[in-house]
C-alpha atoms as a PDB file:
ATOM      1  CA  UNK A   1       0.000   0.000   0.000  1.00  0.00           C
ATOM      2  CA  UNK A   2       0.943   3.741  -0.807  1.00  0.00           C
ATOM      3  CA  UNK A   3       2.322   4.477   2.694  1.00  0.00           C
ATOM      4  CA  UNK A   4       4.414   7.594   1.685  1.00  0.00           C
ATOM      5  CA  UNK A   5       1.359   9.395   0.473  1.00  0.00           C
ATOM      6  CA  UNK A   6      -0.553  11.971   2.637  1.00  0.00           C
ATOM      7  CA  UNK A   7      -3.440  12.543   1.221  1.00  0.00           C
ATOM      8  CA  UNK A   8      -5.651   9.702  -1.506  1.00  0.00           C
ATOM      9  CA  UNK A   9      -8.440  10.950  -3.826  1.00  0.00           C
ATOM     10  CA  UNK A  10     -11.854   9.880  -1.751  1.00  0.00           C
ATOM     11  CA  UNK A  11     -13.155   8.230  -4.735  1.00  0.00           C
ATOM     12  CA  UNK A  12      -9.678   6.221  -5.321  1.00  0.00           C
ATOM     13  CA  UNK A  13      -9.515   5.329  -1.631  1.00  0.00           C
ATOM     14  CA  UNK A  14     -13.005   3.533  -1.745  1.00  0.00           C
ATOM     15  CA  UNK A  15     -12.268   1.863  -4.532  1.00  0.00           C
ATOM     16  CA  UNK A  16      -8.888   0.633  -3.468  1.00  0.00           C
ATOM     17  CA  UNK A  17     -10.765  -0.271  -0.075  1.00  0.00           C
ATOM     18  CA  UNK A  18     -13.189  -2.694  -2.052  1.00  0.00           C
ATOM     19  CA  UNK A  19     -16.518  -0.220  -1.231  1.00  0.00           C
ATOM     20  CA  UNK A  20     -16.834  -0.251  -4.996  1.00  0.00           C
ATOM     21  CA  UNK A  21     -16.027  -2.570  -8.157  1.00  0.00           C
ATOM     22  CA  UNK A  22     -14.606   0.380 -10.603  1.00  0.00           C
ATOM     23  CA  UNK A  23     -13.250   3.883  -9.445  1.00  0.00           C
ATOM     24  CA  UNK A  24     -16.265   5.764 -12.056  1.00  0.00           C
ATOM     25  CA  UNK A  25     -18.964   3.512  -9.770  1.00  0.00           C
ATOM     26  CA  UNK A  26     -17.337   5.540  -6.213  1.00  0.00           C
ATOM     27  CA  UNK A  27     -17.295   8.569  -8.430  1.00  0.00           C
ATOM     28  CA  UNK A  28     -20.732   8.483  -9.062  1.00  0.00           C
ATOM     29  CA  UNK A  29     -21.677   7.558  -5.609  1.00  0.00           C
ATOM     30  CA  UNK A  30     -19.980  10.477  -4.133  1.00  0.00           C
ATOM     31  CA  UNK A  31     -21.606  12.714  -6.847  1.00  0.00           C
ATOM     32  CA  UNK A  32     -24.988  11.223  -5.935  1.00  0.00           C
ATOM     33  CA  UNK A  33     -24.413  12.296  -2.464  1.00  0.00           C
ATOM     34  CA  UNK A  34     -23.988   9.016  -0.373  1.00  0.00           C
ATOM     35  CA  UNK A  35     -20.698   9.991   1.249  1.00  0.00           C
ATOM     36  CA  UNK A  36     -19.422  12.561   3.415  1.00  0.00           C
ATOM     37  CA  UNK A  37     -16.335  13.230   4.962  1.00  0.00           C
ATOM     38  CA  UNK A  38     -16.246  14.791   8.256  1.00  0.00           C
ATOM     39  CA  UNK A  39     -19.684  15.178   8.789  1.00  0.00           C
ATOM     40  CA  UNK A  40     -19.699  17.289   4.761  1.00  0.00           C
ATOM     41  CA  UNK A  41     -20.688  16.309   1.751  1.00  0.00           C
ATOM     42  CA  UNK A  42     -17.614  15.190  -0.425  1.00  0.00           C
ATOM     43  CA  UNK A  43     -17.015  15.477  -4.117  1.00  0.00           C
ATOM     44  CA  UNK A  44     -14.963  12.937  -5.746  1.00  0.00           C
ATOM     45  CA  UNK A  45     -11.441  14.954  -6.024  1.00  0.00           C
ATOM     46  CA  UNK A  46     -11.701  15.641  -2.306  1.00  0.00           C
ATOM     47  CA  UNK A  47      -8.654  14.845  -0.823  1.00  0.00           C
ATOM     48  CA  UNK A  48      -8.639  11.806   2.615  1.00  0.00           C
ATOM     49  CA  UNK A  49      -6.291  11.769   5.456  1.00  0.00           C
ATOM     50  CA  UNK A  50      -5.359   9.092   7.948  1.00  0.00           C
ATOM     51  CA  UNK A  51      -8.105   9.703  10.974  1.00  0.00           C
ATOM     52  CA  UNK A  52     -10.446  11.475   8.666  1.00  0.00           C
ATOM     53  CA  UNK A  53     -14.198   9.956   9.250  1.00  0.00           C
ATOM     54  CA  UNK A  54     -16.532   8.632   6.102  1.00  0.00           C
ATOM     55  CA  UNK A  55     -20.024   7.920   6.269  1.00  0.00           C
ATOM     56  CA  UNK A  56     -20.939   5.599   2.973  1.00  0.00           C
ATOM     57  CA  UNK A  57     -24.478   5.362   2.483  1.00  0.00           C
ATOM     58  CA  UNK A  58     -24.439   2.122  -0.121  1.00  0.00           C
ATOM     59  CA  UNK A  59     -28.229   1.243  -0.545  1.00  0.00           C
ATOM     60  CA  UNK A  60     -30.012   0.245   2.815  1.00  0.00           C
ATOM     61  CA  UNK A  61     -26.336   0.857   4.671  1.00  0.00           C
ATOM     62  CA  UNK A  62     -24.534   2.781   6.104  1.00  0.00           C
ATOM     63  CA  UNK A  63     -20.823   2.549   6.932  1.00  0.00           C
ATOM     64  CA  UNK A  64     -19.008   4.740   9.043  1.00  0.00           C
ATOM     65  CA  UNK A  65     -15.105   4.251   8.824  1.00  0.00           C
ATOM     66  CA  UNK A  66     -12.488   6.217   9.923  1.00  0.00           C
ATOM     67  CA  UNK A  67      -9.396   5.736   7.771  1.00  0.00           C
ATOM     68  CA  UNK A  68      -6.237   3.907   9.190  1.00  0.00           C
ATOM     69  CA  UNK A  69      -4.227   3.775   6.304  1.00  0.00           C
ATOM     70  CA  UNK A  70      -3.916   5.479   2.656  1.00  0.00           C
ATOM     71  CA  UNK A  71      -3.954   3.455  -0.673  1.00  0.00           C
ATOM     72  CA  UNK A  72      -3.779   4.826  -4.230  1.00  0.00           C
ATOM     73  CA  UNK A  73      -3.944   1.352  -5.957  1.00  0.00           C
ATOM     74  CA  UNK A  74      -6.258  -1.413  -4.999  1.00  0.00           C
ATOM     75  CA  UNK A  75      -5.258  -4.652  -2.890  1.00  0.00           C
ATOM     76  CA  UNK A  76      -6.081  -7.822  -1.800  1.00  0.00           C
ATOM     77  CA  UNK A  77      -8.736  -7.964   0.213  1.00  0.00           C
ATOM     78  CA  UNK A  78      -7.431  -8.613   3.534  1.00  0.00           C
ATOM     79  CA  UNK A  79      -4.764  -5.319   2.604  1.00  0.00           C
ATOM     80  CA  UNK A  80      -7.824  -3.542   2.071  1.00  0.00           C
ATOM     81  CA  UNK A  81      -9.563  -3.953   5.333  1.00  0.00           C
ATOM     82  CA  UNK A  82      -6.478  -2.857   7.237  1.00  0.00           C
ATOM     83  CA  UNK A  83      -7.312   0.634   5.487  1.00  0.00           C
ATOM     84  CA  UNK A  84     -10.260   1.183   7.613  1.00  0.00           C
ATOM     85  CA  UNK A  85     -11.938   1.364  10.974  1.00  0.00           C
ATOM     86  CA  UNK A  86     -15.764   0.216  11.015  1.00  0.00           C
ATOM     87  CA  UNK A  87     -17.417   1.846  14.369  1.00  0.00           C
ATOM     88  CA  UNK A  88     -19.586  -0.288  16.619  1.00  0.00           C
ATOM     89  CA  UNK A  89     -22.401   1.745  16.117  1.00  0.00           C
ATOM     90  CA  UNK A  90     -22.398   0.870  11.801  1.00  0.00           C
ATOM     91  CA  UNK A  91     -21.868  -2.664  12.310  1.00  0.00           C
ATOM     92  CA  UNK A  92     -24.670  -2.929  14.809  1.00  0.00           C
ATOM     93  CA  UNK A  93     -27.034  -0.463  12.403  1.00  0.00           C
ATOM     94  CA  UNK A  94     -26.778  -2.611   9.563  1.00  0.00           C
ATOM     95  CA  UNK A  95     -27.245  -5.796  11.413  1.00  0.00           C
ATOM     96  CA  UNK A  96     -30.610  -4.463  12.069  1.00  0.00           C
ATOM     97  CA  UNK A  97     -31.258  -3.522   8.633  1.00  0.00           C
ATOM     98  CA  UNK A  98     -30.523  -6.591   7.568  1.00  0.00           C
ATOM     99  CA  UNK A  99     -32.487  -8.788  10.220  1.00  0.00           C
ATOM    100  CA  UNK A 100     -35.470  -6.578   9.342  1.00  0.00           C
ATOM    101  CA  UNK A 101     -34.835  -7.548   5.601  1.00  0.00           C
ATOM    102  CA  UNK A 102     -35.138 -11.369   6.546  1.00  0.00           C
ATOM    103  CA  UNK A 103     -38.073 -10.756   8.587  1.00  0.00           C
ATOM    104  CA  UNK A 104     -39.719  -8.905   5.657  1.00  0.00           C
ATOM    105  CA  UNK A 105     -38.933 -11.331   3.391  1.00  0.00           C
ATOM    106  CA  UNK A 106     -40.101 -14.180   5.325  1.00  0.00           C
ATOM    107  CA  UNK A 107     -43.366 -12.510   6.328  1.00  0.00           C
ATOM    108  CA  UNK A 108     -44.045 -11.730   2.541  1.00  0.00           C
ATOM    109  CA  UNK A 109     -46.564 -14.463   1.033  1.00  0.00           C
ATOM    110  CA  UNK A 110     -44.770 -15.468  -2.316  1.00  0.00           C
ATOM    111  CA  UNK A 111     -47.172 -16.222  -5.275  1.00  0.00           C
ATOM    112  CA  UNK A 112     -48.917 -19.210  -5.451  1.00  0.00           C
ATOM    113  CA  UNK A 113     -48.241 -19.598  -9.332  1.00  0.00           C
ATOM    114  CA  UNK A 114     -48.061 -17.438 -12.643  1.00  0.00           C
ATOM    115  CA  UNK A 115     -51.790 -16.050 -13.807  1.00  0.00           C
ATOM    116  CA  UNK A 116     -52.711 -17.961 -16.969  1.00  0.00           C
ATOM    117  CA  UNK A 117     -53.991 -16.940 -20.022  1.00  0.00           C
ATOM    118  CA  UNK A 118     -57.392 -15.717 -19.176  1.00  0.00           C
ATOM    119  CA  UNK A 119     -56.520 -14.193 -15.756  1.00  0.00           C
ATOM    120  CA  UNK A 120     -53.851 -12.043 -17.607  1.00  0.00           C
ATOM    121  CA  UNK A 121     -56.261 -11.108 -20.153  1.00  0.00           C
ATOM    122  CA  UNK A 122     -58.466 -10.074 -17.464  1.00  0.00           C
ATOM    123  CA  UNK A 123     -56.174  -8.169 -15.674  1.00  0.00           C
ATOM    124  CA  UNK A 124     -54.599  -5.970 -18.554  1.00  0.00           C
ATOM    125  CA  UNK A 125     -58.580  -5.724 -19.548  1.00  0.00           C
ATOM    126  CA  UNK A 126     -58.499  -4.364 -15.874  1.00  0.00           C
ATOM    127  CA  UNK A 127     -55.103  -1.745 -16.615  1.00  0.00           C
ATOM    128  CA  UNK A 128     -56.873  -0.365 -19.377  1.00  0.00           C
ATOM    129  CA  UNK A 129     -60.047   0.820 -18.073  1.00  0.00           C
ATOM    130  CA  UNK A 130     -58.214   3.614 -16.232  1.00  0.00           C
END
């Protein structure tokens, strides 16, 4: 890992941290607004420190890391999760998330079977009235 460097583009850092599959996907996310750095919203040239503090909002979660170490290039995976500090509070958060998502999905009836023929006749006959 880049050691000597100070400072890592934000966008290059989650991607070398394994957040995201290709640097233009973090790019995007940043512009979208899902991370922040230091408690403000970053842009994608924003330049990370060692100790700075990210919150990743990456669908239903949200991480919040504080950066250990700096990486331009990306890793192995096990290199890549000494780059970052997950708090307590995240990991618990989106255990909870998750645990509601299995509870949702298990509640949810699934379909019986497929409508055939007639009932999908019926039921675009039914999408059309309105």
């Amino acid at each position: 890992m880049a050691e000597y460097a100070m400072s890592v583009r934000v966008d290059q850092w989650l991607w070398a941290a394994r957040f995201f599959k290709t640097r233009s996907l973090s790019s995007q996310s940043i512009k979208g607004g899902h991370v922040s750095l230091n408690g403000v919203r970053a842009k994608p040239a924003k330049e990370v420190k060692k100790g700075d503090v990210l919150i990743l909002k990456k669908g239903l979660e949200i991480f919040e890391l504080t950066v250990l170490a700096l990486a331009e290039k990306r890793g192995s995976t096990t290199l890549a999760q000494g780059l970052y500090q997950e708090s307590e509070r995240s990991i618990q958060a989106r255990e909870t998330v998750r645990e509601q998502q299995r509870n949702h999905a298990a509640s949810s009836p699934a379909p019986k079977k497929r409508p055939d023929k007639k009932s999908r006749r019926h039921i675009i006959q039914f999408k059309q009235s309105f």
